[in-house]
N, C-alpha and C. Protein backbone atom coordinates (compact mmCIF):
# COMPACT_ATOMS: atom_id res chain seq x y z
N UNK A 1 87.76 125.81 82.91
CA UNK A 1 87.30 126.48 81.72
C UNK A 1 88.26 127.63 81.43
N UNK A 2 88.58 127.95 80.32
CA UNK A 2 90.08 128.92 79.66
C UNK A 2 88.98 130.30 79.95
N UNK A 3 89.94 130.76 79.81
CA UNK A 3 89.51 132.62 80.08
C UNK A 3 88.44 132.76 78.70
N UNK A 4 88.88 132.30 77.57
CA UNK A 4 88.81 132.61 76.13
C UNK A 4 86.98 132.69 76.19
N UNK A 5 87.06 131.17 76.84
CA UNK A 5 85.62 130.54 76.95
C UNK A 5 84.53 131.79 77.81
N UNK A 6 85.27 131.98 78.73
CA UNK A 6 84.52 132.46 79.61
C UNK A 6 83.20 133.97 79.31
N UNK A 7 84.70 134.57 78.37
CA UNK A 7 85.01 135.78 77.73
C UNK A 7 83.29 135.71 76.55
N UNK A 8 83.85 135.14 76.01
CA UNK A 8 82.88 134.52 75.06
C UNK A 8 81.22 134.71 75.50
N UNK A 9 81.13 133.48 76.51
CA UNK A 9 79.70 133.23 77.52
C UNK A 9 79.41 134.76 78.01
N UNK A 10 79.87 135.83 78.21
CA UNK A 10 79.62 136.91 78.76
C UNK A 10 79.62 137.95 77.57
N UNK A 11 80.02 137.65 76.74
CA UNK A 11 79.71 138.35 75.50
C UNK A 11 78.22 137.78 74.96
N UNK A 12 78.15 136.95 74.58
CA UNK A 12 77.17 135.80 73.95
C UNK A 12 75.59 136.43 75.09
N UNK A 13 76.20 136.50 76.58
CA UNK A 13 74.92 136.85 77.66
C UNK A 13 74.80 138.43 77.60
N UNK A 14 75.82 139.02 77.31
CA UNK A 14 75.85 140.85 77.60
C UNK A 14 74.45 140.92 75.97
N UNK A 15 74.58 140.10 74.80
CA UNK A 15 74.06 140.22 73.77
C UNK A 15 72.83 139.56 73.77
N UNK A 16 72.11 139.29 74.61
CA UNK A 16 70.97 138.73 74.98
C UNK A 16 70.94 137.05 74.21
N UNK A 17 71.83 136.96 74.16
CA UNK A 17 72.24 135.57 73.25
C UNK A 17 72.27 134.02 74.44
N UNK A 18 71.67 132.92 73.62
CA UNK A 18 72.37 132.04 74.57
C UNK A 18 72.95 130.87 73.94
N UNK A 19 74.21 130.49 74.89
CA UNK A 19 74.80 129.65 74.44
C UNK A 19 74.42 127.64 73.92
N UNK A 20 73.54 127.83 75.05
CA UNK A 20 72.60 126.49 74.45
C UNK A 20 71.93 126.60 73.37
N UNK A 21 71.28 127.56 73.23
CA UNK A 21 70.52 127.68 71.66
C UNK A 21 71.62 127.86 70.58
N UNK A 22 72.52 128.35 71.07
CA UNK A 22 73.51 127.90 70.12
C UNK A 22 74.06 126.57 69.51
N UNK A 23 74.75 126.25 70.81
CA UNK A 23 74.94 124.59 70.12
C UNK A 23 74.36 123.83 70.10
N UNK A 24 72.73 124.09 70.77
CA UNK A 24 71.60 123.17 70.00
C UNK A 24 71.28 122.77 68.80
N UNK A 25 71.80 124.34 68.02
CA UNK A 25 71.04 124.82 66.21
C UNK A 25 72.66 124.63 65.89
N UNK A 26 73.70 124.43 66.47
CA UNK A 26 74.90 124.59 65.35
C UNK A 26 76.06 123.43 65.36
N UNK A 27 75.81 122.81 64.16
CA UNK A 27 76.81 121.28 63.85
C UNK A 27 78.38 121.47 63.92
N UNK A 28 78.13 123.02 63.69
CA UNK A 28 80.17 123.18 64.07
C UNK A 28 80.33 123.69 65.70
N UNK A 29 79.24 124.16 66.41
CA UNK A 29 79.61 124.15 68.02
C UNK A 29 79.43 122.73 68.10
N UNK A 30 78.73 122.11 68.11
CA UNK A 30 78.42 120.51 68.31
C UNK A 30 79.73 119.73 68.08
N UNK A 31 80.32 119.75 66.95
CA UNK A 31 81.45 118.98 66.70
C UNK A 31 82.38 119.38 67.64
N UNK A 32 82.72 120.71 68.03
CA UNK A 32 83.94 121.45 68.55
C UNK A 32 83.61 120.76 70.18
N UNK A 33 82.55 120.65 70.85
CA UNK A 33 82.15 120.40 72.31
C UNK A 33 82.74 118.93 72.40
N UNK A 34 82.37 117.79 71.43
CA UNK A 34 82.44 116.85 71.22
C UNK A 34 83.53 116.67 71.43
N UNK A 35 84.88 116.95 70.52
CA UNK A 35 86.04 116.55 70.29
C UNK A 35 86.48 117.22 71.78
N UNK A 36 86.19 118.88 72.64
CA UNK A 36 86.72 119.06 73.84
C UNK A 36 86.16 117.74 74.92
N UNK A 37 85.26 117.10 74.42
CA UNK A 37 84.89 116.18 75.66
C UNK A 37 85.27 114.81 75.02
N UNK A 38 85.98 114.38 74.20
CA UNK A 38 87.07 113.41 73.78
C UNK A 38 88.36 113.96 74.20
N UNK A 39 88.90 114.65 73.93
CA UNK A 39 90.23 114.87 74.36
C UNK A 39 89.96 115.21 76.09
N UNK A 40 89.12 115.84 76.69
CA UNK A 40 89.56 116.17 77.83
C UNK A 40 89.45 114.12 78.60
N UNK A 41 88.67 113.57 77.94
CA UNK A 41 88.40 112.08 78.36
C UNK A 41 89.80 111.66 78.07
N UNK A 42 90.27 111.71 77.17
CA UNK A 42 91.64 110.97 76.87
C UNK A 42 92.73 111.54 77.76
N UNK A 43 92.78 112.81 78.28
CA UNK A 43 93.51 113.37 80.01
C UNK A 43 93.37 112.62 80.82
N UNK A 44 92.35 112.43 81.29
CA UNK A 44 92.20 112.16 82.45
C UNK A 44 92.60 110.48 82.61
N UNK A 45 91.94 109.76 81.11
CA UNK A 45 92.99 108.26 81.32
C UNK A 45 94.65 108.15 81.79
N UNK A 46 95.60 109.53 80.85
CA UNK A 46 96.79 109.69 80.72
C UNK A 46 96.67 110.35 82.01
N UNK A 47 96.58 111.24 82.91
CA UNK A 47 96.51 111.52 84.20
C UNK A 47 96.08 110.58 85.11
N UNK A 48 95.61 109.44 84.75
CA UNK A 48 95.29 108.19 85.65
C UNK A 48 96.64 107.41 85.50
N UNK A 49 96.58 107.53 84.25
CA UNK A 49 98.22 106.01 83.87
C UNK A 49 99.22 106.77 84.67
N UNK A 50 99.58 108.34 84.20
CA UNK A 50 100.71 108.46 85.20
C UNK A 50 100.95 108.49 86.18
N UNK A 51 99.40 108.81 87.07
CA UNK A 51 99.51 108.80 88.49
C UNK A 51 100.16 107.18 88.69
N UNK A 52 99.31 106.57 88.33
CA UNK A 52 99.48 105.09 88.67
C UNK A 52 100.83 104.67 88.41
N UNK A 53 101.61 104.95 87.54
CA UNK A 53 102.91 104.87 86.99
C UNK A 53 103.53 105.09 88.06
N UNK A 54 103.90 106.58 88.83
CA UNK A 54 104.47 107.31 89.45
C UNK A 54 104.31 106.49 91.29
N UNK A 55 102.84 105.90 91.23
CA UNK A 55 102.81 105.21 92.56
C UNK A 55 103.57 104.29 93.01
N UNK A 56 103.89 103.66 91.91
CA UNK A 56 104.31 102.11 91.48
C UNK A 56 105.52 102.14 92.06
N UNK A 57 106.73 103.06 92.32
CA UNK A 57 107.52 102.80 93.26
C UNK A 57 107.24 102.50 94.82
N UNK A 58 105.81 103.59 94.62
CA UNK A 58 106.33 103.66 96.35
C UNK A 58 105.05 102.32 96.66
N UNK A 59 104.55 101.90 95.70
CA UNK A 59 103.48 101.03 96.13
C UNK A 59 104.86 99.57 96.91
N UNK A 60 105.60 99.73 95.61
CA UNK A 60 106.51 98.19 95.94
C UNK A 60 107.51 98.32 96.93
N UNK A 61 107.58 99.60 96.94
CA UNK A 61 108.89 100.20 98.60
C UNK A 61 107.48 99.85 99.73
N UNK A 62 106.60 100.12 100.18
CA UNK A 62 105.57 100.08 101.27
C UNK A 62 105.18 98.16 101.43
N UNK A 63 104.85 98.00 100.24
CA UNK A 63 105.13 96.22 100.06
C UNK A 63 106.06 95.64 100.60
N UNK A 64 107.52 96.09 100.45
CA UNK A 64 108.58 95.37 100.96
C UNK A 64 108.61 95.73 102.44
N UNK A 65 108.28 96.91 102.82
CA UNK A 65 108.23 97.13 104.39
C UNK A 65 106.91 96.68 105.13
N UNK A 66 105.79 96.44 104.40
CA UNK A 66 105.31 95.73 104.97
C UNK A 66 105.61 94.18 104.82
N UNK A 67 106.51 93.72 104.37
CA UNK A 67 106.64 92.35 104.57
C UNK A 67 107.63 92.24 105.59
N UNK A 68 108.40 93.01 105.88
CA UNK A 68 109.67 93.26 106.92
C UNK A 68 108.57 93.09 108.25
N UNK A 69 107.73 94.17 108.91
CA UNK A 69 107.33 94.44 109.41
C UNK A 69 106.18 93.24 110.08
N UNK A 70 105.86 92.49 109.29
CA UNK A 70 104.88 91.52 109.59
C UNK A 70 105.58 90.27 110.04
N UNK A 71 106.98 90.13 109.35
CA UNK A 71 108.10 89.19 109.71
C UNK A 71 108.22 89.42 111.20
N UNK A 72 108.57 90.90 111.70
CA UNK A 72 109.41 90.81 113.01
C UNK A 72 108.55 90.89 113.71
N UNK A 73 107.20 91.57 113.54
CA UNK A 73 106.30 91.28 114.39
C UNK A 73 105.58 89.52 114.38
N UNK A 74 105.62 88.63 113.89
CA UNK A 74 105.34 87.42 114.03
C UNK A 74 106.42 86.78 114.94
N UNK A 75 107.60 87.49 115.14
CA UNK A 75 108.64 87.00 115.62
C UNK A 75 108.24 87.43 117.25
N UNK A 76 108.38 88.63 117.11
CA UNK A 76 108.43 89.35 118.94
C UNK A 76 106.91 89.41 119.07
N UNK A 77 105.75 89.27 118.48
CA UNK A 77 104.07 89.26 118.88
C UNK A 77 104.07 88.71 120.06
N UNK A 78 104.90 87.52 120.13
CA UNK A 78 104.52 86.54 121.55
C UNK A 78 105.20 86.91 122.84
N UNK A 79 104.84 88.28 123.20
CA UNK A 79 105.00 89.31 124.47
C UNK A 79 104.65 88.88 125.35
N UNK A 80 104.20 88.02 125.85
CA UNK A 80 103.34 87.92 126.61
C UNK A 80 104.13 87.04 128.21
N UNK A 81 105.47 86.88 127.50
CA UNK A 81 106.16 86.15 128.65
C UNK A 81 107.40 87.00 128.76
N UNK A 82 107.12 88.69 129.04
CA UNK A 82 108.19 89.22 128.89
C UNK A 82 108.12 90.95 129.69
């Protein structure tokens, strides 16, 4: 939550005011909450895609070493005469 906000809520409470009865009774707090909880939704997709983006190397580097790894161990596993 921004300072701005905060600032606000403690003004709004120092004034015996509250902020739910506010955007209960008011169609322009209502709209404004709305669109912050659309855009902050549309972050967190774009903070998902890039994480996922950004994995995607090391997902296919860990893939290729685990295929190395499962190779030589199928090879030397059979320890057992040694």
């Amino acid at each position: 939550m921004s300072d701005v906000i905060k600032s606000a809520r403690l003004s709004v409470s120092n004034l015996g005011g509250s902020e739910l009865k506010a955007v209960a009774t008011n169609e322009g707090l209502q709209e404004l909450f709305k669109q912050k909880q659309a855009l902050m939704a549309e972050m967190n997709v774009a903070k998902r895609q890039a994480a996922d983006a950004a994995a995607q190397p090391y997902l296919d580097a860990i893939a290729e070493v685990d295929q190395m790894y499962a190779m030589l161990l199928a090879m030397l596993g059979d320890n057992k005469h040694g």
